[in-house]
N, C-alpha and C. Protein backbone atom coordinates (compact mmCIF):
# COMPACT_ATOMS: atom_id res chain seq x y z
N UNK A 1 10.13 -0.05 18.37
CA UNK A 1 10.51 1.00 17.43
C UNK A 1 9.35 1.98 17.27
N UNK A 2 10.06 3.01 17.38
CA UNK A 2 8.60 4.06 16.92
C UNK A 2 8.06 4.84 15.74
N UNK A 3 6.96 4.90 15.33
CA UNK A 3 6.62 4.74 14.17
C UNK A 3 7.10 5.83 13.44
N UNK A 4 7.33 5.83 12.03
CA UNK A 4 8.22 7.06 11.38
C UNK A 4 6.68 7.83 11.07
N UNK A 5 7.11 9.50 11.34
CA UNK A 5 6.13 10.60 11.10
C UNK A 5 5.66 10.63 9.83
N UNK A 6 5.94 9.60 8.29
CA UNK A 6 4.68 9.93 7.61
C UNK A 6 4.01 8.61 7.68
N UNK A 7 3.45 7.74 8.50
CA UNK A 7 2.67 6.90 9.20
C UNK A 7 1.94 7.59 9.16
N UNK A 8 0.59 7.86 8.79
CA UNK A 8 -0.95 8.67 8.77
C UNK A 8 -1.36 7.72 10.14
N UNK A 9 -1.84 6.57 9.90
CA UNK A 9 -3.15 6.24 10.73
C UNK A 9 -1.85 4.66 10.72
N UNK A 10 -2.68 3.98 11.81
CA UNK A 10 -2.68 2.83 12.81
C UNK A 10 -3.36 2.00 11.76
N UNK A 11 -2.67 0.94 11.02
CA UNK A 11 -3.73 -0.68 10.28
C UNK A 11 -3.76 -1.20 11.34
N UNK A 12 -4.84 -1.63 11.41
CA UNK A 12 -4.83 -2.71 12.23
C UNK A 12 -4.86 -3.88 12.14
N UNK A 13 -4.04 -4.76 12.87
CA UNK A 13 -3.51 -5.96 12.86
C UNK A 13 -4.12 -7.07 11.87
N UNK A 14 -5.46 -6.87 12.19
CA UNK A 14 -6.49 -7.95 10.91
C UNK A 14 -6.53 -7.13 10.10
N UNK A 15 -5.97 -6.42 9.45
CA UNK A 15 -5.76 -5.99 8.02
C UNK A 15 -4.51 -6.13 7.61
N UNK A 16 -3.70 -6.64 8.48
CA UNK A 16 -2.19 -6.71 7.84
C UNK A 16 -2.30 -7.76 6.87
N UNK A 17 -2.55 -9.25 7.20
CA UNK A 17 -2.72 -10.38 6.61
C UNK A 17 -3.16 -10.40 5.27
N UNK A 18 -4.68 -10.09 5.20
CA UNK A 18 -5.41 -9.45 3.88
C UNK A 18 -4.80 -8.51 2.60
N UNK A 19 -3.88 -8.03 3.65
CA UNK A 19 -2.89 -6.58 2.62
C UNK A 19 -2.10 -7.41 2.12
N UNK A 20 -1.41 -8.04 2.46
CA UNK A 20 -0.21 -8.98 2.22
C UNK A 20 -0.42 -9.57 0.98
N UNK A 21 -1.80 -10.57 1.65
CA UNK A 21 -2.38 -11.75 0.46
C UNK A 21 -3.24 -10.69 -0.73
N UNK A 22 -3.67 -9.51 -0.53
CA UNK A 22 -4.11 -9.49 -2.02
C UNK A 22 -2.70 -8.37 -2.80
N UNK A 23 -1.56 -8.57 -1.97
CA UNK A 23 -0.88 -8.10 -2.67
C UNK A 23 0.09 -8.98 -3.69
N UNK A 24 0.01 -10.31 -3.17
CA UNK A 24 0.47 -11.28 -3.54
C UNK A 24 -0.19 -12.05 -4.87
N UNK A 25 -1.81 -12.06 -3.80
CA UNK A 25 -2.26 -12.32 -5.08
C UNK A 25 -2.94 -11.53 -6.55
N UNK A 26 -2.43 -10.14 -6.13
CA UNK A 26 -2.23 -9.57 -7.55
C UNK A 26 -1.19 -9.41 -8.29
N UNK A 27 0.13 -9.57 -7.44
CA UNK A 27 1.24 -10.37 -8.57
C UNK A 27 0.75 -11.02 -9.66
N UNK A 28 0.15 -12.36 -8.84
CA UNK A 28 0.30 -13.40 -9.68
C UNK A 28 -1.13 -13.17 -10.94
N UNK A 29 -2.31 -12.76 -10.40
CA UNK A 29 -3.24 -12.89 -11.37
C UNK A 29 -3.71 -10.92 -11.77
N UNK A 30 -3.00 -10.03 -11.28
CA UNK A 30 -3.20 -8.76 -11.87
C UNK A 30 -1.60 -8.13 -12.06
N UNK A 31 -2.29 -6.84 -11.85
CA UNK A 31 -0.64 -5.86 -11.85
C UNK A 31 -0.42 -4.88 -10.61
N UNK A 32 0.92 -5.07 -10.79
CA UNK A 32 1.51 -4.21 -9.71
C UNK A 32 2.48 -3.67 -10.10
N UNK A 33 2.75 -2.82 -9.07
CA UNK A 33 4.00 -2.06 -9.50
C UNK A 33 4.79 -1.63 -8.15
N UNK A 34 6.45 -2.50 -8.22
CA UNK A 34 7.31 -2.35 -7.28
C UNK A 34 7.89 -1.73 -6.71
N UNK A 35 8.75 -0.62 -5.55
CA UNK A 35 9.37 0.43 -5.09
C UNK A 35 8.98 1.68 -5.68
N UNK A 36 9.29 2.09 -4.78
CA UNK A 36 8.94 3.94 -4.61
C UNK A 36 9.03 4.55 -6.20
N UNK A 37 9.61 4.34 -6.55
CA UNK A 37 9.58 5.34 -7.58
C UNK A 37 8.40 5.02 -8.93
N UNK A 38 8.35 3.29 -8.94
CA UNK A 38 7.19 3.03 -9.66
C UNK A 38 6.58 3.91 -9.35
N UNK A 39 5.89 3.50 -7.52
CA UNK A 39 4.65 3.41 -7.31
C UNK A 39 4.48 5.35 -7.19
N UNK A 40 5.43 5.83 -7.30
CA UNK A 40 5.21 7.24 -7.37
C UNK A 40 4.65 7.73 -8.92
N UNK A 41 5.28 7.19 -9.83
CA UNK A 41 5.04 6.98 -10.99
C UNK A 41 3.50 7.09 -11.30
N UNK A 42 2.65 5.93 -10.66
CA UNK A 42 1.53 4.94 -10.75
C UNK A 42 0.85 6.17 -10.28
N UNK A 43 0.82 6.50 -9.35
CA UNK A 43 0.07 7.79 -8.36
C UNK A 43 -0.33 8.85 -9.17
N UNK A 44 1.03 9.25 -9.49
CA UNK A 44 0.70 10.60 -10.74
C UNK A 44 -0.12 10.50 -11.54
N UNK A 45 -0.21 9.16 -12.59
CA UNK A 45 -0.70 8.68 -13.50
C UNK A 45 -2.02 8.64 -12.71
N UNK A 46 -2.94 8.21 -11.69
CA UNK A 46 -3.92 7.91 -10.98
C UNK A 46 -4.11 6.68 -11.73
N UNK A 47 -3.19 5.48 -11.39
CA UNK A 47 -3.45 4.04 -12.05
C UNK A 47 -3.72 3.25 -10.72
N UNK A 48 -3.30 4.26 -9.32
CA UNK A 48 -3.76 2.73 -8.41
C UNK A 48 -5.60 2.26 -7.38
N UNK A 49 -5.18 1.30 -7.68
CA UNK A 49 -6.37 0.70 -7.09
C UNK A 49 -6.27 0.93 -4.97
N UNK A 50 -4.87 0.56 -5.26
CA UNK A 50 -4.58 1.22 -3.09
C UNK A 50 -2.96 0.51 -3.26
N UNK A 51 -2.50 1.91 -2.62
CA UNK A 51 -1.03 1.85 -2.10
C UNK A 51 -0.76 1.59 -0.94
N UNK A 52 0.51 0.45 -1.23
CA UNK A 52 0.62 -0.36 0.24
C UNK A 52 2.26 0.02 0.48
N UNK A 53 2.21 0.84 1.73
CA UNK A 53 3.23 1.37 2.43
C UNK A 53 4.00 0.72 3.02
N UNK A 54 5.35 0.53 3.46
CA UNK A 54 5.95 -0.22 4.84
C UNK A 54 6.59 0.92 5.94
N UNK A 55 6.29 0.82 6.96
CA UNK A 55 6.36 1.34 8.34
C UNK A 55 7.85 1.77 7.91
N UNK A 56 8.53 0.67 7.82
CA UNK A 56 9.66 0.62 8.89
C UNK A 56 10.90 0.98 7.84
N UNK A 57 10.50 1.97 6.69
CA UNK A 57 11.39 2.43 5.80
C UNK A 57 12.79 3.21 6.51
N UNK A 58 14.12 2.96 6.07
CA UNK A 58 15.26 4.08 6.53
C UNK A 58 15.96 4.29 5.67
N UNK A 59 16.07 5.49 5.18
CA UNK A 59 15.42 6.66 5.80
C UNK A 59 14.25 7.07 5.47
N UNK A 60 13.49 7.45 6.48
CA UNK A 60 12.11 7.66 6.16
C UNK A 60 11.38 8.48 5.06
N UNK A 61 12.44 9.20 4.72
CA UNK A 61 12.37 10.40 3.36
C UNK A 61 11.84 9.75 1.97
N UNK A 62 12.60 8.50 2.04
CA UNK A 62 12.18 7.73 1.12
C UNK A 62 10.94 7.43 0.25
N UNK A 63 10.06 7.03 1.46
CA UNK A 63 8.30 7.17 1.17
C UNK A 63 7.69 8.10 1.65
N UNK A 64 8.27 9.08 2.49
CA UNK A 64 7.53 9.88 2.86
C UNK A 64 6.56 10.86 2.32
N UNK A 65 7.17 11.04 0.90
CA UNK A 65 6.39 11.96 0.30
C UNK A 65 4.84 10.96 -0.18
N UNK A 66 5.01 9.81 -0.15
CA UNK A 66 3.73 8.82 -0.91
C UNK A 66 2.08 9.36 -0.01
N UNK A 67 2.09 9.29 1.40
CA UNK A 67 0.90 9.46 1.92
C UNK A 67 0.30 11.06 1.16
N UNK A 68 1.03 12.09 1.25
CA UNK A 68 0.63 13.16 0.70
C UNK A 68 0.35 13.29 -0.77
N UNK A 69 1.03 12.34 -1.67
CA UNK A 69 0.66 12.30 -2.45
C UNK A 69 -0.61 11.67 -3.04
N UNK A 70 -0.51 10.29 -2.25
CA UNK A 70 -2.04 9.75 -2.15
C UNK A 70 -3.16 10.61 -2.31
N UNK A 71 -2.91 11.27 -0.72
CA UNK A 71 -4.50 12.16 -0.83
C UNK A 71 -4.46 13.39 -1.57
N UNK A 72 -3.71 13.88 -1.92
CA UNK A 72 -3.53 14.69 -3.08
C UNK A 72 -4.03 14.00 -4.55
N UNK A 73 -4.03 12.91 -5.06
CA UNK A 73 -4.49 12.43 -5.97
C UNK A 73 -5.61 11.84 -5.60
N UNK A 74 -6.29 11.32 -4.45
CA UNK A 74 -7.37 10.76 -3.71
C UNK A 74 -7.58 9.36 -3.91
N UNK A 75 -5.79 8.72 -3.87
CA UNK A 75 -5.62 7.25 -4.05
C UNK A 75 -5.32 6.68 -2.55
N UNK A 76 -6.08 5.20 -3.02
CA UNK A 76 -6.76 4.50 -1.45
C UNK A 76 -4.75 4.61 -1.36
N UNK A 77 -4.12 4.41 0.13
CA UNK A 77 -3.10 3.64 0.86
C UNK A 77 -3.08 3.28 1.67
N UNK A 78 -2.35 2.22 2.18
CA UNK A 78 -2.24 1.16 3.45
C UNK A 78 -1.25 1.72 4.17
N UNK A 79 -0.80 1.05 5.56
CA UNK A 79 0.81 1.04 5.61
C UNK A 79 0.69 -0.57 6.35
N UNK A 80 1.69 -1.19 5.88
CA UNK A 80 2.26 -2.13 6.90
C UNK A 80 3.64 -2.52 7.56
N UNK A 81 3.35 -3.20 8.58
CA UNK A 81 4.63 -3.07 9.58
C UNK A 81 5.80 -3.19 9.28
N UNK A 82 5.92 -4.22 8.07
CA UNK A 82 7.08 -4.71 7.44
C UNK A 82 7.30 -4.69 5.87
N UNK A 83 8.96 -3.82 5.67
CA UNK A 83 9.27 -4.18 4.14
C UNK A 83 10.22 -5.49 3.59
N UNK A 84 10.37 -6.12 4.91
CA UNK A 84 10.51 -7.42 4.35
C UNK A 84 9.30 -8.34 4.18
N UNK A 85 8.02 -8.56 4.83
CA UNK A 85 7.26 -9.06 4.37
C UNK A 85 6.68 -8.48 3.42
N UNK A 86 6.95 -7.39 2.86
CA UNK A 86 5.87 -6.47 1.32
C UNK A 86 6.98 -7.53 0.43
N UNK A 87 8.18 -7.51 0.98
CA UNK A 87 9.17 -8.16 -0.60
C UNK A 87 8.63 -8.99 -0.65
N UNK A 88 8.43 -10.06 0.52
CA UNK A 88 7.63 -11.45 0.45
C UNK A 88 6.76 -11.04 -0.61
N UNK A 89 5.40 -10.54 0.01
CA UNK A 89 4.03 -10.87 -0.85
C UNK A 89 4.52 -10.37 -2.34
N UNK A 90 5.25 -9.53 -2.52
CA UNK A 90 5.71 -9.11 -4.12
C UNK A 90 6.42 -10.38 -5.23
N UNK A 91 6.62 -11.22 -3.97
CA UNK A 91 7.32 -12.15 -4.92
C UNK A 91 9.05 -11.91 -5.33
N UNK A 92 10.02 -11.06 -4.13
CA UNK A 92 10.94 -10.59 -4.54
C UNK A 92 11.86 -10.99 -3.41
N UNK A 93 13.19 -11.01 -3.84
CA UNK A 93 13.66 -12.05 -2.65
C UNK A 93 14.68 -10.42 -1.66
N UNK A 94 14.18 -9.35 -1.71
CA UNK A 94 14.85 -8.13 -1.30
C UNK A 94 13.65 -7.31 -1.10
N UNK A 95 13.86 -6.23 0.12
CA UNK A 95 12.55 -5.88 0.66
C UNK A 95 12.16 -5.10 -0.26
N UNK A 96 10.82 -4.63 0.21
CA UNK A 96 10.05 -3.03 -0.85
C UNK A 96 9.81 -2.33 0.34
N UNK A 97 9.70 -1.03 -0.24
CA UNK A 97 9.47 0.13 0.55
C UNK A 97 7.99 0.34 0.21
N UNK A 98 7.58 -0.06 -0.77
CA UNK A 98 6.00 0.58 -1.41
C UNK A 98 5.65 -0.31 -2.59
N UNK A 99 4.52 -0.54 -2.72
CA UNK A 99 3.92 -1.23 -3.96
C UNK A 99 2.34 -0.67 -4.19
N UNK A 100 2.61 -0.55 -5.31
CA UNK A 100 0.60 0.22 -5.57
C UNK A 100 0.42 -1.29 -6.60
N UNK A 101 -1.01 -1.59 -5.98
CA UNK A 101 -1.82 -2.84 -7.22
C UNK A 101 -2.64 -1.56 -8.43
N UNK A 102 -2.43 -2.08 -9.32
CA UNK A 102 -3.55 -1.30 -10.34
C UNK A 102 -4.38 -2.18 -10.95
N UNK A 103 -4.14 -3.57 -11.02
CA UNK A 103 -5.31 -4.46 -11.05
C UNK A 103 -5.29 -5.46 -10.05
N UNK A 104 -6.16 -5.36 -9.43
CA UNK A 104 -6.29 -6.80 -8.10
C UNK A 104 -6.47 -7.87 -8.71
N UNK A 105 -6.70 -8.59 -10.03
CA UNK A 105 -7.26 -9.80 -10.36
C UNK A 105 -7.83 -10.06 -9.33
N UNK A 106 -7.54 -11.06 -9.22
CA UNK A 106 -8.43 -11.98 -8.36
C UNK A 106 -8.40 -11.69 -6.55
N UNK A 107 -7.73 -10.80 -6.45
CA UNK A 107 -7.72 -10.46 -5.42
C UNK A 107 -8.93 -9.31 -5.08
N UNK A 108 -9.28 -8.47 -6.24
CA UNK A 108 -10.87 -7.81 -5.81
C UNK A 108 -11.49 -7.45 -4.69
N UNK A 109 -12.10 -8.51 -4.12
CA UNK A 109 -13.02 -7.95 -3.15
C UNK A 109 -11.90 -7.90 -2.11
N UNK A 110 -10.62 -8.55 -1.83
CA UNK A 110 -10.08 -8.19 -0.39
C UNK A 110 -9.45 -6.84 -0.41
N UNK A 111 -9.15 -6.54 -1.65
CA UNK A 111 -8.89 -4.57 -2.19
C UNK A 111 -9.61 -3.76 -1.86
N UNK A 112 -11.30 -4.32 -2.26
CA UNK A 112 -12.16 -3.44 -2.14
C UNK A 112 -12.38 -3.55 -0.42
N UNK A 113 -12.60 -3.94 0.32
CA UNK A 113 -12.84 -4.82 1.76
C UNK A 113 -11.48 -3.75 2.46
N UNK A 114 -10.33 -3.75 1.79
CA UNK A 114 -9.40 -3.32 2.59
C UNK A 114 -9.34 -1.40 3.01
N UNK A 115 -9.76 -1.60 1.19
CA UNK A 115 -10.31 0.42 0.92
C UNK A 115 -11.05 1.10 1.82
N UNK A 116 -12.37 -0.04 1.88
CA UNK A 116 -13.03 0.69 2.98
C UNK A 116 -12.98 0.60 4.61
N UNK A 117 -12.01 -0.19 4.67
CA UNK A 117 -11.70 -0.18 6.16
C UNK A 117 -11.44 0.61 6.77
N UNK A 118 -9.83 1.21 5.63
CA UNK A 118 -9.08 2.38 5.69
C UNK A 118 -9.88 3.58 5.94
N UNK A 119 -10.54 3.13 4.81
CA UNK A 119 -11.76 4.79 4.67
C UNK A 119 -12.48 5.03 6.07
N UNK A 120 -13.09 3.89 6.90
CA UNK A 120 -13.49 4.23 8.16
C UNK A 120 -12.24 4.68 9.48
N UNK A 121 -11.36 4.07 8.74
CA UNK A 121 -10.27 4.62 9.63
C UNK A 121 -9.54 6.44 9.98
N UNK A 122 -9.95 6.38 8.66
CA UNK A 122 -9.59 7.91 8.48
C UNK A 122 -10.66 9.10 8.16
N UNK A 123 -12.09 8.66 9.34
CA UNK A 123 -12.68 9.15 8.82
C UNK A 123 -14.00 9.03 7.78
N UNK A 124 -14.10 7.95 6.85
CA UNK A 124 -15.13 7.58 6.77
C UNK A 124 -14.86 8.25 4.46
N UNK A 125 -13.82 8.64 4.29
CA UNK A 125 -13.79 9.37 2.94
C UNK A 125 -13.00 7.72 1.79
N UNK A 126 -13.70 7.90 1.46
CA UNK A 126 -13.37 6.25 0.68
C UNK A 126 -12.54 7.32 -1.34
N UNK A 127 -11.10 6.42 -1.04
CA UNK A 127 -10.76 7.07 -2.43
C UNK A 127 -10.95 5.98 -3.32
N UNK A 128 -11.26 6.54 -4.59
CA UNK A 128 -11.26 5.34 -5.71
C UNK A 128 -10.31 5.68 -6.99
């Protein structure tokens, strides 16, 4: 499948895992906030810590507007391959299109670890 045009940049593969688990594990020990419209919500507000995208949204219109909005607000985002595994790590038994963490609990340093990955990915501009 080929990747939908608001896909910014390529995660790479050892960051998928990490994205997953500190998205999971800020369910359980911080906050999050579920589908597009939260996490559009969250953005405006500048409440997120890093927005985690899924690839493989249809129709792509859906999230599309999120990457631009990101860097328009200069909030960290991910993307990953799958919105059935984002439902997974959310704890939801139906996929997500998008989830922003605004507190990592205990997930922390793999947030912070993931931010700046991104940030070298795109360049080297780290959002907070």
């Amino acid at each position: 499948m080929t990747k939908s045009y608001y896909v910014k940049f390529e995660t790479p593969s050892n960051l998928v895992s990490p994205i997953l688990e500190a998205v999971k594990a800020s369910v359980q020990t911080g906050k999050v906030k579920k589908g597009t419209n939260e996490v559009t919500k969250a953005i405006e507000r500048k409440q997120c810590k890093l927005v985690v995208i899924a690839e493989d949204v249809e129709p792509p219109e859906v999230v599309a507007h999120l990457p631009i909005l990101c860097d328009e607000q200069e909030a960290a985002y991910v993307f990953v391959p799958s919105k059935g595994d984002l439902g997974k790590a959310l704890g939801i038994d139906i996929i997500a299109a998008a989830a922003a963490i605004l507190d990592p609990g205990e997930s922390q340093q793999i947030v912070e670890q993931v931010i700046n990955s991104v940030a070298e990915l795109k360049g080297g501009h780290v959002a907070q």
